[in-house]
C-alpha atoms as a PDB file:
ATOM      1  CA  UNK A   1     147.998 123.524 108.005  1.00  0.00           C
ATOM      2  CA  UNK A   2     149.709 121.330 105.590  1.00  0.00           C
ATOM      3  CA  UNK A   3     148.845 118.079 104.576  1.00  0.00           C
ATOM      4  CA  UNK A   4     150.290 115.065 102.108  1.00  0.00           C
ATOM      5  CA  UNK A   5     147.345 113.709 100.170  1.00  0.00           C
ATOM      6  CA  UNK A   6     147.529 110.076  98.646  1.00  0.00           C
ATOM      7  CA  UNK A   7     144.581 110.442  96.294  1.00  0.00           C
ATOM      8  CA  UNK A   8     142.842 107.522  94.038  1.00  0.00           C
ATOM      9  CA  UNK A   9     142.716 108.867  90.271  1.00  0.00           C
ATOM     10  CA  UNK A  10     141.057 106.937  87.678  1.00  0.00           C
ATOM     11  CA  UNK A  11     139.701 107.968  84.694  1.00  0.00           C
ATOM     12  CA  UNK A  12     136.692 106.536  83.567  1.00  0.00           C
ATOM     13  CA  UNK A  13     135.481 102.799  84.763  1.00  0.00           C
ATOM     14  CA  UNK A  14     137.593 101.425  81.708  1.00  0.00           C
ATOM     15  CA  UNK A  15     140.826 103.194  82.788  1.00  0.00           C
ATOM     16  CA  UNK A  16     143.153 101.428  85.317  1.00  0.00           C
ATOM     17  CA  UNK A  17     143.438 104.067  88.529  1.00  0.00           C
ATOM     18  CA  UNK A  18     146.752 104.394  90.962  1.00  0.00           C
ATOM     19  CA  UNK A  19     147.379 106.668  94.080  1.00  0.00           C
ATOM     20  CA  UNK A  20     149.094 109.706  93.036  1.00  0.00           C
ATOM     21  CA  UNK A  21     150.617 112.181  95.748  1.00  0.00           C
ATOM     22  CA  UNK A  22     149.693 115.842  96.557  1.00  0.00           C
ATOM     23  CA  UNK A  23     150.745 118.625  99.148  1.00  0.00           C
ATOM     24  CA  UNK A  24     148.111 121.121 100.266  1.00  0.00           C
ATOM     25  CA  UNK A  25     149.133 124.161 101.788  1.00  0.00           C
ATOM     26  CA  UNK A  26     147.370 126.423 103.210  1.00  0.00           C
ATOM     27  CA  UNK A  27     144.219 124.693 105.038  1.00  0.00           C
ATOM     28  CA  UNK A  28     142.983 126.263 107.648  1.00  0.00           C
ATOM     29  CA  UNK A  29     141.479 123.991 110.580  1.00  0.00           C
ATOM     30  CA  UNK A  30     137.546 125.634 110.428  1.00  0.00           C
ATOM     31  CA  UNK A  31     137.620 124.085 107.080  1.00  0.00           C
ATOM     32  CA  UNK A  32     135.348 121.074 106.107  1.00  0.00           C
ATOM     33  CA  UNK A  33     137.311 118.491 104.600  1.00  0.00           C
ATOM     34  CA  UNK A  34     135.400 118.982 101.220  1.00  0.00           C
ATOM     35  CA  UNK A  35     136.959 122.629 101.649  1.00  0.00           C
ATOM     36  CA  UNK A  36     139.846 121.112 102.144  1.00  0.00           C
ATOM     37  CA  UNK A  37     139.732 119.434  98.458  1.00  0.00           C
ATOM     38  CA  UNK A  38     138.499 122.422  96.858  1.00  0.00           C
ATOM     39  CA  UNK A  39     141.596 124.350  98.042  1.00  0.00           C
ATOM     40  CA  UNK A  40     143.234 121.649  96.422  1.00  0.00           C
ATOM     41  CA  UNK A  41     142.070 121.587  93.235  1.00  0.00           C
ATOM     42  CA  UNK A  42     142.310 125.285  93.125  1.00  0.00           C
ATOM     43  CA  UNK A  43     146.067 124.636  93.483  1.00  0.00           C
ATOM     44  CA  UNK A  44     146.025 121.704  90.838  1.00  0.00           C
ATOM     45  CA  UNK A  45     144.280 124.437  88.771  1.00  0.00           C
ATOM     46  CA  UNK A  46     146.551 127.102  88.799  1.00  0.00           C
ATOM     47  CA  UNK A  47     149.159 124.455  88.130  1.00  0.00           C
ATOM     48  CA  UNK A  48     147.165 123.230  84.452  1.00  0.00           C
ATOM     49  CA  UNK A  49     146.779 120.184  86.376  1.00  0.00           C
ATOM     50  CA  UNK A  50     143.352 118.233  86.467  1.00  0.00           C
ATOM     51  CA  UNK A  51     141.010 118.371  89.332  1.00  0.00           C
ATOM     52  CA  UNK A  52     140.251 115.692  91.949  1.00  0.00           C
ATOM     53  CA  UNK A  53     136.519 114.537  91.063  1.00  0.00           C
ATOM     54  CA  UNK A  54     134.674 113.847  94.232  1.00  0.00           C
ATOM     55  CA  UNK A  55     130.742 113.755  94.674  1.00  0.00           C
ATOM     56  CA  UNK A  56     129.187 116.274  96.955  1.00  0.00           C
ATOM     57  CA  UNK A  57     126.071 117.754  96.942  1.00  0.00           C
ATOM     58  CA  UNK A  58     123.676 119.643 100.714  1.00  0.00           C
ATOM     59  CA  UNK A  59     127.624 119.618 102.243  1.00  0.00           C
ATOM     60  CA  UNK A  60     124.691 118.690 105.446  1.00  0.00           C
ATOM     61  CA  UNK A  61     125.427 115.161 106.457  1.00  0.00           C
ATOM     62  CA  UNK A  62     122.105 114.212 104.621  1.00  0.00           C
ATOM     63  CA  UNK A  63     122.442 113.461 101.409  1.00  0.00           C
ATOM     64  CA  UNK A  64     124.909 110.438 101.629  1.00  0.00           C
ATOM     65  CA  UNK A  65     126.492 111.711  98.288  1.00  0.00           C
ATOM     66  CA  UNK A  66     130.245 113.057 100.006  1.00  0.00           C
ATOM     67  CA  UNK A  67     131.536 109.744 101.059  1.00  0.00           C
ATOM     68  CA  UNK A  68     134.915 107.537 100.118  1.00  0.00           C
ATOM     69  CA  UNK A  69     137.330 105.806 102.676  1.00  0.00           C
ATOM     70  CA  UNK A  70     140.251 108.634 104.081  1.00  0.00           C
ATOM     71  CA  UNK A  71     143.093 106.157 105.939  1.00  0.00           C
ATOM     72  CA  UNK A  72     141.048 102.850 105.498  1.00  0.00           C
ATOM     73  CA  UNK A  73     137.846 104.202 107.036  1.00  0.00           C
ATOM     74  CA  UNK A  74     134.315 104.904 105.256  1.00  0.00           C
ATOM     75  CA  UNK A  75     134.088 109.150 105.713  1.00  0.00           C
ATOM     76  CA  UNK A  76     137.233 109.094 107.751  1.00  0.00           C
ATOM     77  CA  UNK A  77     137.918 108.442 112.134  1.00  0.00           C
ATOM     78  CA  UNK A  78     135.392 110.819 113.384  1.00  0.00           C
ATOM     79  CA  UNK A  79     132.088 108.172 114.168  1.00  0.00           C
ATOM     80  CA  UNK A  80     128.978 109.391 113.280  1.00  0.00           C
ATOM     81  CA  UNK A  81     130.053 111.700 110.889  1.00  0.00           C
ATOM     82  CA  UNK A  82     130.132 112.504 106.994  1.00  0.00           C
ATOM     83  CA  UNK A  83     132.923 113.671 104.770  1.00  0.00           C
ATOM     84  CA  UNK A  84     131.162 116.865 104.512  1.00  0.00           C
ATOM     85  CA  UNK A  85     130.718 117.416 107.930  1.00  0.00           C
ATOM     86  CA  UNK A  86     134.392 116.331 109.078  1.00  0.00           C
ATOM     87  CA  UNK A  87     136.097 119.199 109.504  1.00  0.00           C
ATOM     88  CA  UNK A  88     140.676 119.572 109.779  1.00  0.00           C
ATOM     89  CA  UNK A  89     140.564 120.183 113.071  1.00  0.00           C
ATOM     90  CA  UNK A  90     140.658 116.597 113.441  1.00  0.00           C
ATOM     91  CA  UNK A  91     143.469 116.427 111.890  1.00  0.00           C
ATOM     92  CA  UNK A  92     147.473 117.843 112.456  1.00  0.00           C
ATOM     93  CA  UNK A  93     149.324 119.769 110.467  1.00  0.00           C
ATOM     94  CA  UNK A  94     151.858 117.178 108.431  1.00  0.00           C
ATOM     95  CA  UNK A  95     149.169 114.238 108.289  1.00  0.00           C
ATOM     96  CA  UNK A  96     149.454 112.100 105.324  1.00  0.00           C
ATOM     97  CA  UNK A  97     145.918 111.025 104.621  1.00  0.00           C
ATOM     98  CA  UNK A  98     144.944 108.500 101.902  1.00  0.00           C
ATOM     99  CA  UNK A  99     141.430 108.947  99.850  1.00  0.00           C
ATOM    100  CA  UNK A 100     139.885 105.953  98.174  1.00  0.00           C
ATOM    101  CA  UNK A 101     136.518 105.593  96.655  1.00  0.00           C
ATOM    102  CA  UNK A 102     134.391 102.677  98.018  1.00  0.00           C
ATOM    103  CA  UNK A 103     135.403  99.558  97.205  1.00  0.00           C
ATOM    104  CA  UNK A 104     132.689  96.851  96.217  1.00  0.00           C
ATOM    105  CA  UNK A 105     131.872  95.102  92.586  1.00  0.00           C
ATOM    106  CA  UNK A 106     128.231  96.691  93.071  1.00  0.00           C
ATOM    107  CA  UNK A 107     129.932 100.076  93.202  1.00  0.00           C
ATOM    108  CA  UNK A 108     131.817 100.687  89.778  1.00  0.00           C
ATOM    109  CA  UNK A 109     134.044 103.490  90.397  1.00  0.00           C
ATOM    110  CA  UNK A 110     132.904 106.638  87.629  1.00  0.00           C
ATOM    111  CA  UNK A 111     135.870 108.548  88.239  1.00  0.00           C
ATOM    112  CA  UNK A 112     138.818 109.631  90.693  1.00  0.00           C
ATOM    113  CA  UNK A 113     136.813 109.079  94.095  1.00  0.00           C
ATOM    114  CA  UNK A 114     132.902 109.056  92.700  1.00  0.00           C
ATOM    115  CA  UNK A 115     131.474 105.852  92.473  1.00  0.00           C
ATOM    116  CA  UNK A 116     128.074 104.569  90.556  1.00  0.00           C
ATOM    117  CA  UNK A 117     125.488 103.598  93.431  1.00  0.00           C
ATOM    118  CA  UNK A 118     122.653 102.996  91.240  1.00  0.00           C
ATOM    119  CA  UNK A 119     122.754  99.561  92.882  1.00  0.00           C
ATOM    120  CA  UNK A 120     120.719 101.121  95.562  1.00  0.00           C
ATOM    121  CA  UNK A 121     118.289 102.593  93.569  1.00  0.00           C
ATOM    122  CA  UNK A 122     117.476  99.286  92.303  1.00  0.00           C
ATOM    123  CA  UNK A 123     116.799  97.804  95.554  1.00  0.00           C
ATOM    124  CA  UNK A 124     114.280 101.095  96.590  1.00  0.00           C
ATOM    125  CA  UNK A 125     112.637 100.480  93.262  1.00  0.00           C
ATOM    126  CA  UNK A 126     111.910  97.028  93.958  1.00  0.00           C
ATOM    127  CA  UNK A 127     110.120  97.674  97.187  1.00  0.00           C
ATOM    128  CA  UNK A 128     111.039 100.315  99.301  1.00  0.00           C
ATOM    129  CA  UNK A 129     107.578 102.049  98.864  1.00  0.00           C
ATOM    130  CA  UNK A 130     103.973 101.390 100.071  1.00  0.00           C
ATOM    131  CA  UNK A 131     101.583 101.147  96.997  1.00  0.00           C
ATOM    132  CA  UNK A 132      98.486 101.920  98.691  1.00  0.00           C
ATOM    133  CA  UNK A 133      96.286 104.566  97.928  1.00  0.00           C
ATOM    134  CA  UNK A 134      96.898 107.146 100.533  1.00  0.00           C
ATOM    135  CA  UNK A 135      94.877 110.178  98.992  1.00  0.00           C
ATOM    136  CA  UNK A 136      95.714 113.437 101.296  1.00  0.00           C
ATOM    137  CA  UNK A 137      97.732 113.987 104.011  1.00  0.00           C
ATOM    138  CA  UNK A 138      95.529 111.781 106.901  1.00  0.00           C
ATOM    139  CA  UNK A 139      94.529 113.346 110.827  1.00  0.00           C
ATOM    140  CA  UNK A 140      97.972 112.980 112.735  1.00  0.00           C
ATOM    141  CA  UNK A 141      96.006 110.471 115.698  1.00  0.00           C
ATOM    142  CA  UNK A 142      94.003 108.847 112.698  1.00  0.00           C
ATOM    143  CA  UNK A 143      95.869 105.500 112.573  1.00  0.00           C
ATOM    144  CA  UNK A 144      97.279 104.777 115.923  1.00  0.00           C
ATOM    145  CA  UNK A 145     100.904 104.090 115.811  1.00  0.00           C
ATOM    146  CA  UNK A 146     102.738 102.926 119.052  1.00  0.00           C
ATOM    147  CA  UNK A 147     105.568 105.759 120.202  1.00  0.00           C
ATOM    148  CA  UNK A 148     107.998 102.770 120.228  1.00  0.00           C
ATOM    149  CA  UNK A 149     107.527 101.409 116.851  1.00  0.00           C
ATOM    150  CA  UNK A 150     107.216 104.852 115.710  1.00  0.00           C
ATOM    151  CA  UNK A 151     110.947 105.628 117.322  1.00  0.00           C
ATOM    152  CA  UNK A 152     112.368 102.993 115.581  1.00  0.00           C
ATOM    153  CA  UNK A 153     110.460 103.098 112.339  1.00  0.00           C
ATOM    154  CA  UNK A 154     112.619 106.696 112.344  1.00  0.00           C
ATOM    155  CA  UNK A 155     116.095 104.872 113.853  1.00  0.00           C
ATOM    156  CA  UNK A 156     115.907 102.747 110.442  1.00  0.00           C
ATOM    157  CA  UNK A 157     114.363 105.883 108.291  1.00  0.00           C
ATOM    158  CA  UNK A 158     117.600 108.102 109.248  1.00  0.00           C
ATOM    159  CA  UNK A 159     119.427 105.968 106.548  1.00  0.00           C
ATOM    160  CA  UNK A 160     121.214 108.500 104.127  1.00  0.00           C
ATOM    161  CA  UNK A 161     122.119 105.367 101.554  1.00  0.00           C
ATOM    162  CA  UNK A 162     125.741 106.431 101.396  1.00  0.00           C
ATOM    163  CA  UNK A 163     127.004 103.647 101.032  1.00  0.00           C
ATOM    164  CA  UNK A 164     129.152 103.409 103.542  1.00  0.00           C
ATOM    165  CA  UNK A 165     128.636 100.167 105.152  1.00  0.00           C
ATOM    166  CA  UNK A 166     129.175  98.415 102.037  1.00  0.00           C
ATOM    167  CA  UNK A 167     132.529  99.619 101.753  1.00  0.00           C
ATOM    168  CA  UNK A 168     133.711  99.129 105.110  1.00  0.00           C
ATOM    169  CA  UNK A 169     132.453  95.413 105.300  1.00  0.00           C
ATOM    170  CA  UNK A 170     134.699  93.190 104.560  1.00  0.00           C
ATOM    171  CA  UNK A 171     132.729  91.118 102.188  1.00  0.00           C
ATOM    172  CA  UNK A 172     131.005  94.523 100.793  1.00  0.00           C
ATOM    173  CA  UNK A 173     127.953  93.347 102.093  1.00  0.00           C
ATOM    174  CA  UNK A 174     124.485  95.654 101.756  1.00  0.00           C
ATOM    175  CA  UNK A 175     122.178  94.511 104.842  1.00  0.00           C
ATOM    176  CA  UNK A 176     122.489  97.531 106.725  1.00  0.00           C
ATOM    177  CA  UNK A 177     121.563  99.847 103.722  1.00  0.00           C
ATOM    178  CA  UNK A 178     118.693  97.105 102.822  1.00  0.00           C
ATOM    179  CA  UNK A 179     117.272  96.469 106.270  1.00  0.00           C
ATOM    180  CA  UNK A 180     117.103 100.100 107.313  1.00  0.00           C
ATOM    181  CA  UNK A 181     114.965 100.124 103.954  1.00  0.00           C
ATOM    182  CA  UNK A 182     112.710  97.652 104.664  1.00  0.00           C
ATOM    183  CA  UNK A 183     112.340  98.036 108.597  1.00  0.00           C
ATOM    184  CA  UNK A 184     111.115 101.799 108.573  1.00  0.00           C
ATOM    185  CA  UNK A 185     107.932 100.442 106.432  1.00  0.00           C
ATOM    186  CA  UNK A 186     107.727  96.985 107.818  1.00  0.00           C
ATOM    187  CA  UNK A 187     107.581  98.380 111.267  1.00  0.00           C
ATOM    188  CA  UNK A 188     104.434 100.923 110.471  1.00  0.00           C
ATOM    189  CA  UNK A 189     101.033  99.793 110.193  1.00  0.00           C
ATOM    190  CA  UNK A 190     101.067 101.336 106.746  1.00  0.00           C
ATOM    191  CA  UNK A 191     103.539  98.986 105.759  1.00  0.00           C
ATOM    192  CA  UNK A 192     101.569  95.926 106.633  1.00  0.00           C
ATOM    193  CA  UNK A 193      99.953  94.638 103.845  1.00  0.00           C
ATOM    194  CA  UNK A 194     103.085  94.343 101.686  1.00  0.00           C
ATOM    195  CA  UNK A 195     105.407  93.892 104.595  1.00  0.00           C
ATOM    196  CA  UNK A 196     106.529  90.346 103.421  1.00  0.00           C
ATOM    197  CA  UNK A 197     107.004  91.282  99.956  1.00  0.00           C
ATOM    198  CA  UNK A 198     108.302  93.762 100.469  1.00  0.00           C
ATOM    199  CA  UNK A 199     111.092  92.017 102.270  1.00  0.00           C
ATOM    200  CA  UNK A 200     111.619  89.264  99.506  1.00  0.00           C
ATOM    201  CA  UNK A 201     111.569  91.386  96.814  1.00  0.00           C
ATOM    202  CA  UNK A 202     114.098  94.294  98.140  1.00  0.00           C
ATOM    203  CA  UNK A 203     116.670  91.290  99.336  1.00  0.00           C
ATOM    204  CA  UNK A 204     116.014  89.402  96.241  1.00  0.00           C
ATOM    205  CA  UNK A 205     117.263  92.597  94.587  1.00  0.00           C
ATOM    206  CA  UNK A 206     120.345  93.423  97.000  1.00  0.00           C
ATOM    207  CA  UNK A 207     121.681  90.159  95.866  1.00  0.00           C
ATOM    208  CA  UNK A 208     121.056  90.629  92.117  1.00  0.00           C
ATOM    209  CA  UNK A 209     123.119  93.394  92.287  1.00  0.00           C
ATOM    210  CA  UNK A 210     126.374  91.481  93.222  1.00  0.00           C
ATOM    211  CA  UNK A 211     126.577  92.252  97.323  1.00  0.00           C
ATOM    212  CA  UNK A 212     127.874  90.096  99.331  1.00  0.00           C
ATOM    213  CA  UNK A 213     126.972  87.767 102.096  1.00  0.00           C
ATOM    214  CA  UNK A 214     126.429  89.636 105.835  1.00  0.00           C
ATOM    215  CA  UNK A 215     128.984  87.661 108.495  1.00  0.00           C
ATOM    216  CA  UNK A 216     128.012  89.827 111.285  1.00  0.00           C
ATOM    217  CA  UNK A 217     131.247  91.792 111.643  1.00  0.00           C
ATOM    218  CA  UNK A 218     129.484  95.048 112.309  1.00  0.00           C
ATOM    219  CA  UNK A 219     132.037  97.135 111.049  1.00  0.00           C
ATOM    220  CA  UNK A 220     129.159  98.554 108.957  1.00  0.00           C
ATOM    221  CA  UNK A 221     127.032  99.674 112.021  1.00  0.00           C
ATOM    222  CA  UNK A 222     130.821 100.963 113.157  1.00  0.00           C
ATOM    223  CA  UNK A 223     131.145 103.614 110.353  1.00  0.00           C
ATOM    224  CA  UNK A 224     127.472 104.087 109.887  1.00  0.00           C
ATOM    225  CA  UNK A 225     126.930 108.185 110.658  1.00  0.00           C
ATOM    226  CA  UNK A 226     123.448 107.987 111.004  1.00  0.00           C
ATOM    227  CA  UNK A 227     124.417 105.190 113.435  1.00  0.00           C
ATOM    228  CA  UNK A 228     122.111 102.585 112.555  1.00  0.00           C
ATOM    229  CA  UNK A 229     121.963  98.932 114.414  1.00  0.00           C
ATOM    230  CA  UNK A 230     122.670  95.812 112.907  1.00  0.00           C
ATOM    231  CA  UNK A 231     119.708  94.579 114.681  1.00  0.00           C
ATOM    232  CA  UNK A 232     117.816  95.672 111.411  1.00  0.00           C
ATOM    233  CA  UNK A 233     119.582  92.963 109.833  1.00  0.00           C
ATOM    234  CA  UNK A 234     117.954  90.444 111.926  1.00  0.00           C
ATOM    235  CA  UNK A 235     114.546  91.595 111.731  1.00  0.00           C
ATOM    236  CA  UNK A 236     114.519  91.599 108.097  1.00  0.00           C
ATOM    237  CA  UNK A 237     116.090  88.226 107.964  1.00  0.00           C
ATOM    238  CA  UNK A 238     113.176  87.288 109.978  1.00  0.00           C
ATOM    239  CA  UNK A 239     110.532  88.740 107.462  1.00  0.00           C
ATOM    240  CA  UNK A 240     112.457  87.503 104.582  1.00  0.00           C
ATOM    241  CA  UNK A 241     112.766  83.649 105.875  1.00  0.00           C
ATOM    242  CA  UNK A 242     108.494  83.996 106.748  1.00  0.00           C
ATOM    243  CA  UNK A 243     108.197  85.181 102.999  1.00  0.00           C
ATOM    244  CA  UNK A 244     110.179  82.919 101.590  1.00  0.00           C
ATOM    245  CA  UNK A 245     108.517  79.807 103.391  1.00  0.00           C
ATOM    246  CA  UNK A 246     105.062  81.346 102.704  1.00  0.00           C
ATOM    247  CA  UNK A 247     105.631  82.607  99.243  1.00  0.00           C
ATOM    248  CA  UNK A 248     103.048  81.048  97.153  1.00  0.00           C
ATOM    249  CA  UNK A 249     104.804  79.179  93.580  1.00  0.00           C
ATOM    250  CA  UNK A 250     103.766  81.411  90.371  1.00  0.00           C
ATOM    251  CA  UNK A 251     102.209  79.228  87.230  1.00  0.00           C
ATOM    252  CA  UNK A 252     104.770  78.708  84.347  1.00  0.00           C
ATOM    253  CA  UNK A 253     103.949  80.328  81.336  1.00  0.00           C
ATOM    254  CA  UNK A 254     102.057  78.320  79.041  1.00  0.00           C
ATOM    255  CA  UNK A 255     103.525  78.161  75.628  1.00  0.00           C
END
């Protein structure tokens, strides 16, 4: 198989970065389409030329770390799927693909097609945790949690954070990402007694970081692989308004 690459180079964040064209020969259709770019940098290799930097890391579909847009779409048309784990036979021999990195002002691109998504380490930090002693693993049955809530405690907790629904939203929004992060402890009863602040605090952060504003066009629940509903959104909008209404004013400092 033979393919014409349009691939995003850049750099460093300073340096401007343009779409510069490649032919890969050679590909063979079991490969993953990260085995695909390695067979392509071997070639740039061989030629003196410098490699394509993308970020990779389990090559599972669990780590998040793979992804960047291939024809306009976060990890490319398969749904449900990573970079990693796309493979060429999705593809036809001839296809001109294009490779971006994501594209949001909370995502500074590092080089070629890896981007910086600290931003989402922030928001974790700033809540995504229960603080409660919870000393050694407890009995299984010890704290009764319905099998519903327990379900879709795990829907929300099969986030990967790649970052995906932020680029594929039009205003780069980060609800998905944030919700899924709040919802899988704010649904457990071990999540209780910081459920609302939990909630302020991670959105609070989400929007420090430069997101934008969710318009509920889905596309990020479109490209999401771990296929995660918007309806997160909505649930921590509700715990976020209850905090924010409730949220008791903190002394100012005396001088």
């Amino acid at each position: 198989m033979n393919l014409t690459l349009h691939v995003w180079r850049q750099k460093s964040p300073a340096d401007e970065g343009r779409m510069v064209r490649y032919e890969v020969t050679g590909v063979t259709e079991h490969a993953s389409f990260l085995e695909m770019l390695d067979i392509l940098n071997e070639q740039l290799i061989q030629k003196g030329e410098e490699p394509v930097a993308f970020e990779h890391d389990c090559r599972e579909g669990i780590c998040g770390s793979c992804g960047f847009m291939i024809n306009g779409e976060a990890h490319g048309p398969l749904p449900h799927t990573t970079v990693c784990q796309l493979h060429m036979r999705h593809f036809k021999d001839g296809d001109v693909l294009h490779l971006e990195p994501w594209r949001s002002k909370a995502f500074p691109v590092v080089k070629d097609l890896v981007v910086d998504r600290g931003a989402f380490d922030r928001i974790i930090q700033s809540g995504g945790f229960v603080s409660v002693a919870t000393g050694s693993a407890p009995e299984a049955n010890l704290i009764p949690v319905p099998k519903a809530l327990s379900d879709r405690a795990f829907d929300a907790a099969a986030c990967i954070a790649c970052g995906a629904c932020v680029a594929q939203c039009p205003n780069s929004a980060a609800q998905l990402f944030t919700s899924a992060k709040v919802s899988h402890l704010n649904l457990l009863p071990q999540g209780q007694p910081e459920r609302y602040d939990r909630a302020l605090s991670m959105v609070e952060a989400m929007e420090k970081e430069g997101f934008g504003a969710c318009s509920n066009y889905a596309e990020c629940e479109a490209v999401c692989p771990k296929g995660i509903s918007i309806d997160f959104i909505a649930k921590m909008n509700r715990d976020y308004l209850k905090a924010k209404s409730t949220a008791v004013p903190k002394p100012p400092l005396e001088a």
